[in-house]
C-alpha atoms as a PDB file:
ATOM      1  CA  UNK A   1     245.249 294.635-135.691  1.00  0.00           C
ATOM      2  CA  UNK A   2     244.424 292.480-138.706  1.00  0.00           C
ATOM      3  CA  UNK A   3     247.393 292.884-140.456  1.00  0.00           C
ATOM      4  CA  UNK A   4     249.155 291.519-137.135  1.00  0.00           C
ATOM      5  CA  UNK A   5     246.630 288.474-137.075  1.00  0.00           C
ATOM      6  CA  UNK A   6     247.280 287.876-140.654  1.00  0.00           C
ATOM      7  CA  UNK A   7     251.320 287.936-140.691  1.00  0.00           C
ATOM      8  CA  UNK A   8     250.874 285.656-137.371  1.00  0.00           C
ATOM      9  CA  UNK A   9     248.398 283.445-139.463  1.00  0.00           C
ATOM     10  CA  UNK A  10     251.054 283.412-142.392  1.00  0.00           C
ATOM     11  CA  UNK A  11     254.200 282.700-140.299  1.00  0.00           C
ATOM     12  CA  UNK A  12     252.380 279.769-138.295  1.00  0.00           C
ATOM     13  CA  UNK A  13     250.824 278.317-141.988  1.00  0.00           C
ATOM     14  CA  UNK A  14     254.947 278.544-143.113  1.00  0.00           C
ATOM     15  CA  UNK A  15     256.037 276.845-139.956  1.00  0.00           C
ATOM     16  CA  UNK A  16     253.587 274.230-139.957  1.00  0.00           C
ATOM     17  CA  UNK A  17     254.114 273.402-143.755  1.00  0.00           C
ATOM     18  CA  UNK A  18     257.933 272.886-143.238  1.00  0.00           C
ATOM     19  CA  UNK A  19     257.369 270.705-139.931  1.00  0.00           C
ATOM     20  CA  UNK A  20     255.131 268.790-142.337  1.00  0.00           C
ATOM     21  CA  UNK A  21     257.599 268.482-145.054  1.00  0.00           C
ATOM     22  CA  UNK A  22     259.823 266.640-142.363  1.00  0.00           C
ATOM     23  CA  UNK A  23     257.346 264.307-141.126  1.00  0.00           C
ATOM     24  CA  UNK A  24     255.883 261.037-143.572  1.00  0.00           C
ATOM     25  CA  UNK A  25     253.990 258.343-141.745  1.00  0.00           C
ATOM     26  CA  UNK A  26     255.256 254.993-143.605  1.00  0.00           C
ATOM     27  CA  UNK A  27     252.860 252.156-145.265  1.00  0.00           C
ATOM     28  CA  UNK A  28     250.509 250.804-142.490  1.00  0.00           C
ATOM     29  CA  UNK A  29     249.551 247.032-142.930  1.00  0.00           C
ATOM     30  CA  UNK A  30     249.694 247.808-146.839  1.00  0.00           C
ATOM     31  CA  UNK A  31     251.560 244.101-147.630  1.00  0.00           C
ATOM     32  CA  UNK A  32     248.305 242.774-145.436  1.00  0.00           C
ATOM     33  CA  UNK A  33     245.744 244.505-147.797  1.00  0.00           C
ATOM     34  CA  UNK A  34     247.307 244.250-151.204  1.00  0.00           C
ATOM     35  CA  UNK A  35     245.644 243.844-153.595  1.00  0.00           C
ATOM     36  CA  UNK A  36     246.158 241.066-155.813  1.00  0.00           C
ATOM     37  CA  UNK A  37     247.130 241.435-159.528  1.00  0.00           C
ATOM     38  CA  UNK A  38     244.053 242.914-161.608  1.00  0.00           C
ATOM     39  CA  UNK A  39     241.646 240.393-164.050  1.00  0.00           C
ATOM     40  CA  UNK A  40     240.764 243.704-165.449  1.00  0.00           C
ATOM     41  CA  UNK A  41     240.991 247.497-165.210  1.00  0.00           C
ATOM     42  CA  UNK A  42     238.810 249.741-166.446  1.00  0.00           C
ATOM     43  CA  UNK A  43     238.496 253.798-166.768  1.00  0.00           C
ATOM     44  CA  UNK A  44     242.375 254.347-166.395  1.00  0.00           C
ATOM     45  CA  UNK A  45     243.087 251.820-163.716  1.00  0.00           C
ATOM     46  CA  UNK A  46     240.198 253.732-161.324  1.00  0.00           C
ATOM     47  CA  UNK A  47     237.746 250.360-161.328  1.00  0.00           C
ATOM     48  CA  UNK A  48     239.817 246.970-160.977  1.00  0.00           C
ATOM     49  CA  UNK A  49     238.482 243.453-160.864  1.00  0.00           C
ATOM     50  CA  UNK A  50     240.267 241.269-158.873  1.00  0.00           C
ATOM     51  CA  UNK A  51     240.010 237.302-158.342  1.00  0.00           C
ATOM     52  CA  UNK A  52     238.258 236.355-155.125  1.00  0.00           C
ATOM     53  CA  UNK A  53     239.516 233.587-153.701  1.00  0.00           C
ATOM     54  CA  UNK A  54     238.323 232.406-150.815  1.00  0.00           C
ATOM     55  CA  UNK A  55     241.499 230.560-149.580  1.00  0.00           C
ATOM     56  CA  UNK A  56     243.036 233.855-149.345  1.00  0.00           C
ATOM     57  CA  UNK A  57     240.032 236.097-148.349  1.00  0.00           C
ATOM     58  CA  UNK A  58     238.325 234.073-145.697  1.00  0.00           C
ATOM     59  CA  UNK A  59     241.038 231.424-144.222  1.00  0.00           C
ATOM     60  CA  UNK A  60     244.604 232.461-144.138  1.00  0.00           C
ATOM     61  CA  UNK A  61     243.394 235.916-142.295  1.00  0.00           C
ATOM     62  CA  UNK A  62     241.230 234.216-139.763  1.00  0.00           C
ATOM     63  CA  UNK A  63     242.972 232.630-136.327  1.00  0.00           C
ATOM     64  CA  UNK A  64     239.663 230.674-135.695  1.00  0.00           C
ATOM     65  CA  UNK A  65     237.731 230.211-139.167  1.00  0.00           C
ATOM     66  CA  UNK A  66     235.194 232.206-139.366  1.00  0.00           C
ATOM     67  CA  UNK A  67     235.530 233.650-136.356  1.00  0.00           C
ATOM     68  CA  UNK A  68     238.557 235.333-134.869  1.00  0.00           C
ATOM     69  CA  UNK A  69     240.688 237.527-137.440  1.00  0.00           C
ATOM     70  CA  UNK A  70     244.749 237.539-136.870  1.00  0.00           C
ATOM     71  CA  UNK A  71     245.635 240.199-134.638  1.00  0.00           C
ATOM     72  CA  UNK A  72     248.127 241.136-137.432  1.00  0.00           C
ATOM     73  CA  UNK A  73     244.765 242.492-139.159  1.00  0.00           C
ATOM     74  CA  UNK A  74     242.620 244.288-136.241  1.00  0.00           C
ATOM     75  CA  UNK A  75     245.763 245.462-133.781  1.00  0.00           C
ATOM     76  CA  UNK A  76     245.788 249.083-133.848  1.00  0.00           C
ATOM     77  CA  UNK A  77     249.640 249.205-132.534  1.00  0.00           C
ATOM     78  CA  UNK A  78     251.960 250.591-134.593  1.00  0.00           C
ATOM     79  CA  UNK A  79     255.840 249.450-135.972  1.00  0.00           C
ATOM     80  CA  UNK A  80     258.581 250.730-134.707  1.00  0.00           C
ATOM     81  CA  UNK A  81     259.025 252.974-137.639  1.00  0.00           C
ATOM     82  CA  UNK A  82     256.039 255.024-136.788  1.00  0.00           C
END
């Protein structure tokens, strides 16, 4: 009996793992969030400094200033590609 649970275990891990390989969600709001280019990096590129800047960080996001993001940046619908 456990030899038959783990060849079934086995041939469902080897069928899930190719229906994975098939399957790649696609960047997600990723040109939204971007970082922009680094002041500095630091331990291999795993701690950046970046420039804040508030025209970009605070106003061109916000519909109402201060007060109602773009629904670009809180929608939780996806593209058509996903």
């Amino acid at each position: 009996m456990r030899r038959v649970a783990a060849v079934l275990a086995l041939s469902l891990f080897s069928v899930s793992a190719l229906a994975a390989g098939k399957f790649q969600l696609v960047p997600y709001k990723d040109e939204l969030f971007a970082n922009p280019k680094p002041v500095q990096s630091l331990h291999g590129g795993s701690f950046q400094v970046v420039e804040y800047s508030v025209q970009r960080d605070l106003r061109d996001r916000d519909e109402v200033p201060e007060k109602k993001a773009k629904a670009d940046y809180v929608s939780l619908d996806t593209q058509a590609a996903e």
